[in-house]
N, C-alpha and C. Protein backbone atom coordinates (compact mmCIF):
# COMPACT_ATOMS: atom_id res chain seq x y z
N UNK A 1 -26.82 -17.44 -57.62
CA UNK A 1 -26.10 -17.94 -56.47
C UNK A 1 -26.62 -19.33 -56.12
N UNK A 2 -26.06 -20.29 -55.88
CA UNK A 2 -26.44 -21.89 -55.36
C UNK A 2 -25.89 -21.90 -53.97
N UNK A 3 -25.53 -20.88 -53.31
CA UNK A 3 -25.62 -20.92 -51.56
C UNK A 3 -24.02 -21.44 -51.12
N UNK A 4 -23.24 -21.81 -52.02
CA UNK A 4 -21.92 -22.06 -51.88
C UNK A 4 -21.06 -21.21 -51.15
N UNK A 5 -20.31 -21.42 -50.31
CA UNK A 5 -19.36 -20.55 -49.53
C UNK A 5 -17.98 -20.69 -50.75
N UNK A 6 -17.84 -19.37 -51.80
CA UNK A 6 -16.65 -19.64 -52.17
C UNK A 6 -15.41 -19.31 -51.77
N UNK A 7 -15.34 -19.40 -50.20
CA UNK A 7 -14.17 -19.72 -50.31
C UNK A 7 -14.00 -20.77 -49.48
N UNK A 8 -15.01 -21.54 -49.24
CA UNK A 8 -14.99 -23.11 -48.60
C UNK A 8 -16.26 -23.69 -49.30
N UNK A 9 -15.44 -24.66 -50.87
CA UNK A 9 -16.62 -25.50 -51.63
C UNK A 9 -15.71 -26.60 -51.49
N UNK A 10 -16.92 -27.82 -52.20
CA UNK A 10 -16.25 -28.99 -52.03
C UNK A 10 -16.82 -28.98 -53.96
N UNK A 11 -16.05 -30.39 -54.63
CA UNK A 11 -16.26 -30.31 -55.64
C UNK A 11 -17.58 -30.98 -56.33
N UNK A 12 -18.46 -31.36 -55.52
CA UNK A 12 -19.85 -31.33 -55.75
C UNK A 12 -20.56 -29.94 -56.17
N UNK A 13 -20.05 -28.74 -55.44
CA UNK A 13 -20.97 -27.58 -55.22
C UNK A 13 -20.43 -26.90 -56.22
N UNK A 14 -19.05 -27.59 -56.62
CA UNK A 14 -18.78 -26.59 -58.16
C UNK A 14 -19.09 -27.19 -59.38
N UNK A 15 -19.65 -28.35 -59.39
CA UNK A 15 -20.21 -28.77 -60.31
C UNK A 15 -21.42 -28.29 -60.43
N UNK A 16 -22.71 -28.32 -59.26
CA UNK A 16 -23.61 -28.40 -59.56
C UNK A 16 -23.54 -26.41 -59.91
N UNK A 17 -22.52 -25.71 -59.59
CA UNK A 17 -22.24 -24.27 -60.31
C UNK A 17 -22.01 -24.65 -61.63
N UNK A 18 -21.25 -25.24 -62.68
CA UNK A 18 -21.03 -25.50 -63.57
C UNK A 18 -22.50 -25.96 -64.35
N UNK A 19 -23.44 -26.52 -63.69
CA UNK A 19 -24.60 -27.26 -64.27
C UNK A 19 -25.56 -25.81 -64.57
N UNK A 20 -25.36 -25.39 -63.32
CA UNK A 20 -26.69 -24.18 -63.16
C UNK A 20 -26.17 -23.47 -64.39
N UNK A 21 -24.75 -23.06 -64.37
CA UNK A 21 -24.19 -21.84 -65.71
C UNK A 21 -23.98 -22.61 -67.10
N UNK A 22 -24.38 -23.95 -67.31
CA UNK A 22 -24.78 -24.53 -68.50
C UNK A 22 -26.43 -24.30 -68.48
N UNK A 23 -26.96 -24.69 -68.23
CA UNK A 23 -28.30 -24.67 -68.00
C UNK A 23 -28.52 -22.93 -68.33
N UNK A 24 -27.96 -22.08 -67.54
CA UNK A 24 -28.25 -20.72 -67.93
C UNK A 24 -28.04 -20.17 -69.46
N UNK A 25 -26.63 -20.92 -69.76
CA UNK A 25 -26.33 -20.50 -71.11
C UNK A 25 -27.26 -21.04 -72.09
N UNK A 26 -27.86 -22.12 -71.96
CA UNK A 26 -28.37 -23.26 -73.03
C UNK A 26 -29.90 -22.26 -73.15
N UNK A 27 -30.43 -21.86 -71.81
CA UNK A 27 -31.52 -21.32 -71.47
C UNK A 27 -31.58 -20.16 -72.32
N UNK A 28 -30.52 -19.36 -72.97
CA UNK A 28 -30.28 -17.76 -73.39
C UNK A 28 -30.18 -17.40 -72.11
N UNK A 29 -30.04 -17.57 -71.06
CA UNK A 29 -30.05 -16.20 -69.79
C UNK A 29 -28.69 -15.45 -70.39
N UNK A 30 -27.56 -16.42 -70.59
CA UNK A 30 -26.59 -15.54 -70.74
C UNK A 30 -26.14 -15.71 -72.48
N UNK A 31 -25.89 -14.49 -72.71
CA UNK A 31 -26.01 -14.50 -74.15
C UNK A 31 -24.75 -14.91 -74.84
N UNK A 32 -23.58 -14.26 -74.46
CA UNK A 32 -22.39 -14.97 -74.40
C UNK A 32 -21.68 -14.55 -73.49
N UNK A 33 -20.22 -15.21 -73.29
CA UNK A 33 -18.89 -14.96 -72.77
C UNK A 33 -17.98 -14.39 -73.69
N UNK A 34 -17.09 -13.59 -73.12
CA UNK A 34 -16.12 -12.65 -73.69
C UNK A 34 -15.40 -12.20 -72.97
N UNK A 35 -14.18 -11.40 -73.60
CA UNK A 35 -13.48 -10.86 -73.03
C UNK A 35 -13.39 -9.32 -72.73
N UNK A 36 -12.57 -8.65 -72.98
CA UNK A 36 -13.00 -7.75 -72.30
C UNK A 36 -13.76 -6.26 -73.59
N UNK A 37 -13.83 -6.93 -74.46
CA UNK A 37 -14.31 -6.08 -75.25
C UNK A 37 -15.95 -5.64 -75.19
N UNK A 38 -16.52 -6.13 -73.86
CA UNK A 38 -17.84 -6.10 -73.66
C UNK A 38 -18.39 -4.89 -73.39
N UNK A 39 -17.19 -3.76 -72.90
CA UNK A 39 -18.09 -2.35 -72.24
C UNK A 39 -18.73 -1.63 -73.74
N UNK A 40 -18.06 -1.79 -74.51
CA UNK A 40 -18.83 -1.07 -76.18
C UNK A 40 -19.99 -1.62 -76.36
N UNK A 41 -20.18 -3.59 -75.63
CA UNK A 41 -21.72 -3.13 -76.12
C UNK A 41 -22.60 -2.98 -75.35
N UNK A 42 -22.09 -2.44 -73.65
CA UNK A 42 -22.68 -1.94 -72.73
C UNK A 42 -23.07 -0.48 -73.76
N UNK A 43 -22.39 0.13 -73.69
CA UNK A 43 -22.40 1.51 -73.85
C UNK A 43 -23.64 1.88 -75.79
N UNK A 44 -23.18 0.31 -76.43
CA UNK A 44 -24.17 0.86 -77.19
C UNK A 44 -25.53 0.38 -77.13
N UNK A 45 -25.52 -0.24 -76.27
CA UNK A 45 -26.90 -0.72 -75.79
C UNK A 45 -27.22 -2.32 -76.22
N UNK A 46 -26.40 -2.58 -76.29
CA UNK A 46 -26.25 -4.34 -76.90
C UNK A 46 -26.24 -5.22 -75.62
N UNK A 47 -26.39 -5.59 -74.87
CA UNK A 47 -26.33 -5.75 -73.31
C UNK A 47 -26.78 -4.96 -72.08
N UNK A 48 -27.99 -5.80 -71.67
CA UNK A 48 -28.71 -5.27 -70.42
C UNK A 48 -28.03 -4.92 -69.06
N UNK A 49 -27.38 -6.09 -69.13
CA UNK A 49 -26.22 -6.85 -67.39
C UNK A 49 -25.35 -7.59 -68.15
N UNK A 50 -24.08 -7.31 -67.44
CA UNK A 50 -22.77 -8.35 -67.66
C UNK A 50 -22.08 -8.22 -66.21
N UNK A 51 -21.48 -9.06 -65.97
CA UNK A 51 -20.32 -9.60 -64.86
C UNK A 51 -19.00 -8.32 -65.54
N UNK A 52 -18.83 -7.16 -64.77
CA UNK A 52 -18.19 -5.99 -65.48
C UNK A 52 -16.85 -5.87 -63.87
N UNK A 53 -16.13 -5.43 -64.76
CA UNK A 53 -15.01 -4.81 -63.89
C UNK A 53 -15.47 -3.75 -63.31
N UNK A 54 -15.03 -3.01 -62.07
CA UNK A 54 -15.92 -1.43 -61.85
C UNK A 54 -15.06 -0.89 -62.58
N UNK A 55 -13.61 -0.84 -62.71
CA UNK A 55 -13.24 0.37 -63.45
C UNK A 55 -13.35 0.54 -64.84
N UNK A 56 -13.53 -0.44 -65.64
CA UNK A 56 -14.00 -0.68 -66.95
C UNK A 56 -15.16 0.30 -67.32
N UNK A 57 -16.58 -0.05 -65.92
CA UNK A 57 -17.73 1.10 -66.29
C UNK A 57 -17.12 2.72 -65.68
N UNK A 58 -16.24 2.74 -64.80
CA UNK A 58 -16.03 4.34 -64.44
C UNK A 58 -14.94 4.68 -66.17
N UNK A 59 -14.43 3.93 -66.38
CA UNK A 59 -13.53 4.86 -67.64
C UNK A 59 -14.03 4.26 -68.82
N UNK A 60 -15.40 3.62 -69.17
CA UNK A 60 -16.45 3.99 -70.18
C UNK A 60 -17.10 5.90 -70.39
N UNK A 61 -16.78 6.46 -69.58
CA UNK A 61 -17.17 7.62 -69.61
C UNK A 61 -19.08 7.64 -70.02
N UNK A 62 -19.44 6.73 -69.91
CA UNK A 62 -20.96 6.63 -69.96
C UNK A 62 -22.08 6.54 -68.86
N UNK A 63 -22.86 8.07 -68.40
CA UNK A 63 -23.23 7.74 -67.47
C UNK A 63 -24.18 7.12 -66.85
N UNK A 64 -24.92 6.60 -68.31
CA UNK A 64 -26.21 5.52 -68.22
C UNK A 64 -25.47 4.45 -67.60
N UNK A 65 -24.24 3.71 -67.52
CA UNK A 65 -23.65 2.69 -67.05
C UNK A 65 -23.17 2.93 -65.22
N UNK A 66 -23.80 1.86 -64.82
CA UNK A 66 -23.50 1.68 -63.69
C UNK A 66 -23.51 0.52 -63.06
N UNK A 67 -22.39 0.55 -61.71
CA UNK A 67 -22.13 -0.34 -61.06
C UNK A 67 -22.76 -1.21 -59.98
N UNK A 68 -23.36 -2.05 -59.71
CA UNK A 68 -24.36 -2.62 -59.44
C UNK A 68 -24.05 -3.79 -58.25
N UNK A 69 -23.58 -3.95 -57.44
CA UNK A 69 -23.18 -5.12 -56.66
C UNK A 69 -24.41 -6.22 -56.64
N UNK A 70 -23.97 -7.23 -56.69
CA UNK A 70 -25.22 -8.61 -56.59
C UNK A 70 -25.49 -8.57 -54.95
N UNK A 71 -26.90 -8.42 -54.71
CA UNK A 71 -27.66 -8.40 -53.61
C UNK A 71 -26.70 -9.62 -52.76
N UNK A 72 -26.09 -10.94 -53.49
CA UNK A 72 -26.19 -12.21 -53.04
C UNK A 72 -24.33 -11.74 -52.43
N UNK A 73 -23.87 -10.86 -53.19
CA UNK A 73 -22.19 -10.95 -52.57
C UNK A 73 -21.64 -10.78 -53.57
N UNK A 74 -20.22 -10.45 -53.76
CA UNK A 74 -19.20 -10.62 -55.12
C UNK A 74 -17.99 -11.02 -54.45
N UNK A 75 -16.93 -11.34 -55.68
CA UNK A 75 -15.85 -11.63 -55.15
C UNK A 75 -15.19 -10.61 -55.12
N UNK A 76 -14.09 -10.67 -53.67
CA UNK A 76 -13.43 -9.26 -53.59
C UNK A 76 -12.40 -9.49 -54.57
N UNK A 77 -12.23 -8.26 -55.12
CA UNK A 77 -10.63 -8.04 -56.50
C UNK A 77 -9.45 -8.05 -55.33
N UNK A 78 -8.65 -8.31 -56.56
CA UNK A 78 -7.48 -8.87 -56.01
C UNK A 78 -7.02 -8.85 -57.58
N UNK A 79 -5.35 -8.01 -57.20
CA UNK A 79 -3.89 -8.17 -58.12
C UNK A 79 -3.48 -8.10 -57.53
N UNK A 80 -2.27 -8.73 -58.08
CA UNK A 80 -0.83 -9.39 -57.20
C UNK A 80 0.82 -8.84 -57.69
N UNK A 81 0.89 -8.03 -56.60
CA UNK A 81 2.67 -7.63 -56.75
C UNK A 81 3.39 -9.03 -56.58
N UNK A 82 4.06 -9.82 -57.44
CA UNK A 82 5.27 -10.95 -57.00
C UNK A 82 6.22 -10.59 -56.68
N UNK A 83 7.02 -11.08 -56.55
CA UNK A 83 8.77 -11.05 -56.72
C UNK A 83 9.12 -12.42 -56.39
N UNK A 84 9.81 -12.54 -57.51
CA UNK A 84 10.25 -14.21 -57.98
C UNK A 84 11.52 -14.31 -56.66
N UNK A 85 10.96 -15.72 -56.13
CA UNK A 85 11.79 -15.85 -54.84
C UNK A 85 13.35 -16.14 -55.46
N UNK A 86 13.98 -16.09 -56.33
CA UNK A 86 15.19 -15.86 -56.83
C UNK A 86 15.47 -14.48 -57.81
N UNK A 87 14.64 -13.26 -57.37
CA UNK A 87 15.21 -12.32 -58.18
C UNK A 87 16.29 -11.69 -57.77
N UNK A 88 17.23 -11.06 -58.47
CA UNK A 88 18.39 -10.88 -58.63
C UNK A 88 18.40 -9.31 -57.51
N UNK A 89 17.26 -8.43 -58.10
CA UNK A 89 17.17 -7.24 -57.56
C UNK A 89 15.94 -7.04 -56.65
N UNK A 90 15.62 -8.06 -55.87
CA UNK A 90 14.84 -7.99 -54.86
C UNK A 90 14.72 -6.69 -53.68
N UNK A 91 15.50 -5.89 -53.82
CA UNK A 91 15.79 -4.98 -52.53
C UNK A 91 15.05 -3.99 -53.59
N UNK A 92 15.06 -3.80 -55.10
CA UNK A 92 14.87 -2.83 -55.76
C UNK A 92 13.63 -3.12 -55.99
N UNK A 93 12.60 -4.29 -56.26
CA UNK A 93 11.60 -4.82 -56.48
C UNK A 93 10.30 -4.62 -55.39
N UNK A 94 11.17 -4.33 -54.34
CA UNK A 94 10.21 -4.01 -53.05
C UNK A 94 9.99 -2.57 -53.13
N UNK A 95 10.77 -1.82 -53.41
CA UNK A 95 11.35 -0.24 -53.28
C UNK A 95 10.05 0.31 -54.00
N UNK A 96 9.81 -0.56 -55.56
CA UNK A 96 8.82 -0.65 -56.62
C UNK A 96 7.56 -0.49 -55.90
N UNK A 97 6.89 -1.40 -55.48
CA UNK A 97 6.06 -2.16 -54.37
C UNK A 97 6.02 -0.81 -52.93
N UNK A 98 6.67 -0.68 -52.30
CA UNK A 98 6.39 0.16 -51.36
C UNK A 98 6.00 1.65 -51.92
N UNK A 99 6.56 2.11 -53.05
CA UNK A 99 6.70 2.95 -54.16
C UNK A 99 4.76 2.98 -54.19
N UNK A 100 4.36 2.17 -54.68
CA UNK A 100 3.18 1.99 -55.22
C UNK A 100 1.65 2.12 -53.82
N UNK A 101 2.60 1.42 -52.83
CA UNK A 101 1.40 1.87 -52.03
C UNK A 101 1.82 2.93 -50.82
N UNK A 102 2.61 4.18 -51.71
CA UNK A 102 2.33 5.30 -50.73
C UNK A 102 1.16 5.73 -51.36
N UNK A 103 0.02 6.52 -50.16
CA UNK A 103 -1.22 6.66 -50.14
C UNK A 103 -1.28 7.60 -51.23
N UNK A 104 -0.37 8.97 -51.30
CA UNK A 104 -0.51 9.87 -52.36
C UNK A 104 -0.08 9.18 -54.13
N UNK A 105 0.88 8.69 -54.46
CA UNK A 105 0.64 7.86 -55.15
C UNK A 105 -0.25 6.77 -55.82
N UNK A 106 -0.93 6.03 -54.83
CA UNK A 106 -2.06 5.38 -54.78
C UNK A 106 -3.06 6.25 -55.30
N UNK A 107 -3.13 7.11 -54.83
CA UNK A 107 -4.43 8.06 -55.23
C UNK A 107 -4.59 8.38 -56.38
N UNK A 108 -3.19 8.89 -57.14
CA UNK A 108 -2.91 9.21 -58.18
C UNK A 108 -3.12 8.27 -59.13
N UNK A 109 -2.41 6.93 -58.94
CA UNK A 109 -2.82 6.08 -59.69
C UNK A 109 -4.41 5.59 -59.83
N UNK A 110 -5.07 6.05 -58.66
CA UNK A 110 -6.40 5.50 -58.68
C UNK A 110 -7.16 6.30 -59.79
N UNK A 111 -7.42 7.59 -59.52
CA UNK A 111 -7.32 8.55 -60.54
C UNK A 111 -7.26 8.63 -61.94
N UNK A 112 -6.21 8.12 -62.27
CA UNK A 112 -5.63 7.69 -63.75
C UNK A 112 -6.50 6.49 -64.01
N UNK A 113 -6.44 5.57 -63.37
CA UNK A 113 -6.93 4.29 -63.54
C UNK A 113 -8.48 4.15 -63.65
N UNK A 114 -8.81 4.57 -62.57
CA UNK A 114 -10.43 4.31 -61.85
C UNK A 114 -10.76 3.10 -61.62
N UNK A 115 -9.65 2.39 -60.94
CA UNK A 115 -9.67 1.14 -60.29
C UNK A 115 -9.64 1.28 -59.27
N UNK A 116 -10.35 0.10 -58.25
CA UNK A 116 -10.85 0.18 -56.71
C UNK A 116 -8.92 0.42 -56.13
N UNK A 117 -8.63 1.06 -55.43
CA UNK A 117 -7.66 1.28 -54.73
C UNK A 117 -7.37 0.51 -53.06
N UNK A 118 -6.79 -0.23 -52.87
CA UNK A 118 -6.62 -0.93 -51.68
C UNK A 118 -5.89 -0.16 -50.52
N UNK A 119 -5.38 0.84 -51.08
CA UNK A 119 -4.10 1.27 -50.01
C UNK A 119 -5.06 2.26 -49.12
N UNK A 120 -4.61 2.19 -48.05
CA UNK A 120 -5.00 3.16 -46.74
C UNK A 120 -4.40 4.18 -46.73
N UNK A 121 -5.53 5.07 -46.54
CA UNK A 121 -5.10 6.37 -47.02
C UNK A 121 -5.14 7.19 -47.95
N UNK A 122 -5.12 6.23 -49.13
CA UNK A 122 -5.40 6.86 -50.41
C UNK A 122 -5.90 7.53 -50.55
N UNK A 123 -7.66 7.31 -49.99
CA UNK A 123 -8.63 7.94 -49.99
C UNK A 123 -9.04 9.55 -49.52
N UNK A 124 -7.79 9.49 -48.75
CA UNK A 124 -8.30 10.60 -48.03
C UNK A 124 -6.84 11.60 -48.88
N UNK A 125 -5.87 11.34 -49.35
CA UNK A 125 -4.65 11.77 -50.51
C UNK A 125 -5.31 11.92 -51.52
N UNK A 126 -6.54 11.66 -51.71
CA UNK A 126 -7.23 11.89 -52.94
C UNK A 126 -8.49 13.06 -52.98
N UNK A 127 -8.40 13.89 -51.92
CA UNK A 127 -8.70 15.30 -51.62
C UNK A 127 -8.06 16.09 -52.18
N UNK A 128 -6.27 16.14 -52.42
CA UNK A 128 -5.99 16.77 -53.40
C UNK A 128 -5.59 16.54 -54.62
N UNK A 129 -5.96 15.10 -55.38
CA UNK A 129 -5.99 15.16 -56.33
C UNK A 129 -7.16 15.05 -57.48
N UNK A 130 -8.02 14.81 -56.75
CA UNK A 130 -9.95 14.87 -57.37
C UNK A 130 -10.82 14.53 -56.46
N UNK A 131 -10.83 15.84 -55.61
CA UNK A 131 -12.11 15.88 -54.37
C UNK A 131 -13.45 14.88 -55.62
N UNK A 132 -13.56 15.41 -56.52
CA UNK A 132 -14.91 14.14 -56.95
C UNK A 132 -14.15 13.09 -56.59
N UNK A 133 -13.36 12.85 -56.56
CA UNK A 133 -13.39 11.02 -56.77
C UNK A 133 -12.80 10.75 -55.11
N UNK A 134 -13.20 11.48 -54.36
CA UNK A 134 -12.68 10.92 -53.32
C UNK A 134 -13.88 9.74 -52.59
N UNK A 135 -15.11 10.26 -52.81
CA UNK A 135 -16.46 9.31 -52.73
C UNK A 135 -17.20 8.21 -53.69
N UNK A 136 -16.15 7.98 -54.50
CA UNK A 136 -16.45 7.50 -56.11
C UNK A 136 -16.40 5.77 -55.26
N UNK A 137 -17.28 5.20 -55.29
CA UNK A 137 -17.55 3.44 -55.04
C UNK A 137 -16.74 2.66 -55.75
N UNK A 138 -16.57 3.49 -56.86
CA UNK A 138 -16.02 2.71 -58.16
C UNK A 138 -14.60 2.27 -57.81
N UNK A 139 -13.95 3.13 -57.00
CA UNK A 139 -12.63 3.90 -56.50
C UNK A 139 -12.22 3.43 -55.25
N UNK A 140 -13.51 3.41 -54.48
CA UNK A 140 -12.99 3.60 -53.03
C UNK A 140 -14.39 2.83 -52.33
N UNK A 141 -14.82 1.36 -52.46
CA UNK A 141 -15.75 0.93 -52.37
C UNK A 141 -16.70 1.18 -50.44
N UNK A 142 -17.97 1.37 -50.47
CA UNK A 142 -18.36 1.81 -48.87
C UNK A 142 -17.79 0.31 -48.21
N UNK A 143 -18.22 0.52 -47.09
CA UNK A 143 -18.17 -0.23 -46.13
C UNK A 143 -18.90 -1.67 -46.13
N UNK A 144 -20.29 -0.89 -46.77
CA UNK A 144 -21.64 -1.97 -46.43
C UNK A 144 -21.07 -2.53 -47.97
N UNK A 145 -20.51 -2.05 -48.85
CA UNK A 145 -20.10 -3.19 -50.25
C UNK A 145 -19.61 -3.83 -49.60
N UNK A 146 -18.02 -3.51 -49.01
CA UNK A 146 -17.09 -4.00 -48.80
C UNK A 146 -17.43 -5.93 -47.72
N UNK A 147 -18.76 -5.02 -47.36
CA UNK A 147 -19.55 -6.24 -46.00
C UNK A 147 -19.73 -7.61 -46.75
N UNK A 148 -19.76 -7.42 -48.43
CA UNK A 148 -20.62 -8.12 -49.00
C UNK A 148 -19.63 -9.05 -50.08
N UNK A 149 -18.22 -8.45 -49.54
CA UNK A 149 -17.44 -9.11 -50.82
C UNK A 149 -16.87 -10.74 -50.53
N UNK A 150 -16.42 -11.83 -50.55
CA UNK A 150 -16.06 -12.90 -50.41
C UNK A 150 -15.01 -13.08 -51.14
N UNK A 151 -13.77 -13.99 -50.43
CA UNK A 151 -12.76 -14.38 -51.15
C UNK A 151 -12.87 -15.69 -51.84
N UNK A 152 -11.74 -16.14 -52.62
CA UNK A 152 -12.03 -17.11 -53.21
C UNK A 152 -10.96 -17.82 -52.45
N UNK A 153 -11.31 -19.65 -52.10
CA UNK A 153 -10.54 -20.39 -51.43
C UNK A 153 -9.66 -20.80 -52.37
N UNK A 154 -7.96 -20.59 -51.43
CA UNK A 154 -6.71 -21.65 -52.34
C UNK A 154 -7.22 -22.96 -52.88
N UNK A 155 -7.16 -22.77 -53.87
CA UNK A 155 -6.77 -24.66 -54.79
C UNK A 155 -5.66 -25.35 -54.53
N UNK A 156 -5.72 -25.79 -54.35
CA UNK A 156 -4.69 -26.90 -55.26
C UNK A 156 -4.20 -26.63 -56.75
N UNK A 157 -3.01 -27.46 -56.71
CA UNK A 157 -2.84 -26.92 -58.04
C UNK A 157 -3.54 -28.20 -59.13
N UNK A 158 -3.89 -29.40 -58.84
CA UNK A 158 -5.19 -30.57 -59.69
C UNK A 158 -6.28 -29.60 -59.75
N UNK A 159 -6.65 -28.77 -58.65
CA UNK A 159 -7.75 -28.23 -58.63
C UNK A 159 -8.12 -26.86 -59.56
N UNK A 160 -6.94 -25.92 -59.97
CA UNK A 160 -7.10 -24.73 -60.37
C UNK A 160 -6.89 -25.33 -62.49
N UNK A 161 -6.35 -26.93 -62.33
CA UNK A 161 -6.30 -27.18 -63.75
C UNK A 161 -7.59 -27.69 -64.34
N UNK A 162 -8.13 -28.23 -63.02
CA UNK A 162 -9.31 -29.17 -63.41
C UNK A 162 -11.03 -27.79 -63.38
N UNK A 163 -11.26 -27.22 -62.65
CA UNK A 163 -11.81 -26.04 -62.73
C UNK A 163 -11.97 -25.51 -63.70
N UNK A 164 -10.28 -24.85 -64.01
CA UNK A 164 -10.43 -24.19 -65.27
C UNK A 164 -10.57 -24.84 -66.41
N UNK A 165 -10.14 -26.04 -66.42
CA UNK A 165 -10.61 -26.69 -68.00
C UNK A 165 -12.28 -26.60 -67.89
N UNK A 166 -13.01 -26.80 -66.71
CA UNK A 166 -14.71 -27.04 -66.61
C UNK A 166 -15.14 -25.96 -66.94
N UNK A 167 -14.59 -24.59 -66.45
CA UNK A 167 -15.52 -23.61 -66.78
C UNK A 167 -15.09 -23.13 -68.26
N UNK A 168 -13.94 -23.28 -68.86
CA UNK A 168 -13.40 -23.21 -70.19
C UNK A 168 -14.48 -23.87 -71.03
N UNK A 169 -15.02 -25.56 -71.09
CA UNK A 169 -15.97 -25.99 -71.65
C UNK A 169 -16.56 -25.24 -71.39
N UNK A 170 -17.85 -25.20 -70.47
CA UNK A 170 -18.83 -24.34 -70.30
C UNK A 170 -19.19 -22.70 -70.59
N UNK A 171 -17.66 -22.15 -70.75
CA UNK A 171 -17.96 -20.53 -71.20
C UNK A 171 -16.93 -20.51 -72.79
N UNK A 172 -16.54 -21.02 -73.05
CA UNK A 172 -15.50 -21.78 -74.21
C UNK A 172 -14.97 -20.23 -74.24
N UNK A 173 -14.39 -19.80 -73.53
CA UNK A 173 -13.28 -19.00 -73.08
C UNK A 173 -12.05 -19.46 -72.69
């Protein structure tokens, strides 16, 4: 962590982020970047710590693997339902969307998935579909995580090209 508020930096403080995570890489701290094919070498022991999805380690089915929040904060997850402001079937696109976050549904999908679930309610719709997973972090993160998560501030759009080309050099991802 370099003390940066991410979701209010200026582009000094993401450089000198860019310097520290060259410096780390050059150092070996980090061994490489990848995609998502990294939980196999969690699981075979090829990797100590990685920057991991939670539901990636809950449907590794490995229970030496676990989820670990950084003392310093994480960024809160986030996916995005659209609907293209000219779609044709917009009334049906929402239907989709409202569809998705009834709580019993939600649950279900959480379930299947073992991805953090956003919808209210879920949690407690998920009594009858896997009392275990109704307390699962992985699933349904506490409170005191939740205390600790940070968003990331809108860019610009110079800003989300110029970024990503920097951290692209630097993780050649």
């Amino acid at each position: 962590s370099q003390g940066a508020d991410p979701a209010n930096f200026t582009n000094h403080e993401w450089e000198v982020a860019m310097e520290a995570l060259t410096k780390a890489t050059s150092d070996h701290q980090i061994r490489r970047f990848t995609g998502n094919d990294y939980v196999q070498d969690l699981s075979a022991g090829n990797v100590l710590a990685c920057e991991a999805w939670s539901g990636d380690i809950a449907n590794a089915g490995d229970d030496n693997l676990v989820f670990v929040p950084p003392e310093e904060g994480m960024m809160i997850w986030a996916d995005n339902m659209l609907i293209p402001n000219l779609a044709t079937h917009q009334a049906n696109a929402e239907k989709w969307i409202d569809y998705y976050y009834d709580p019993e549904v939600a649950a279900r999908l959480a379930d299947y998935n073992q991805y953090i679930c956003p919808v209210k309610g879920a949690q407690q719709a998920m009594e009858k579909v896997d009392p275990d997973n109704v307390d699962n972090p992985l699933i349904f993160p506490t409170e005191e995580t939740l205390k600790t998560t940070h968003g990331f501030m809108a860019l610009k759009e110079y800003q989300t090209r110029e970024y990503g080309r920097q951290f692209s050099n630097v993780t050649g991802v």
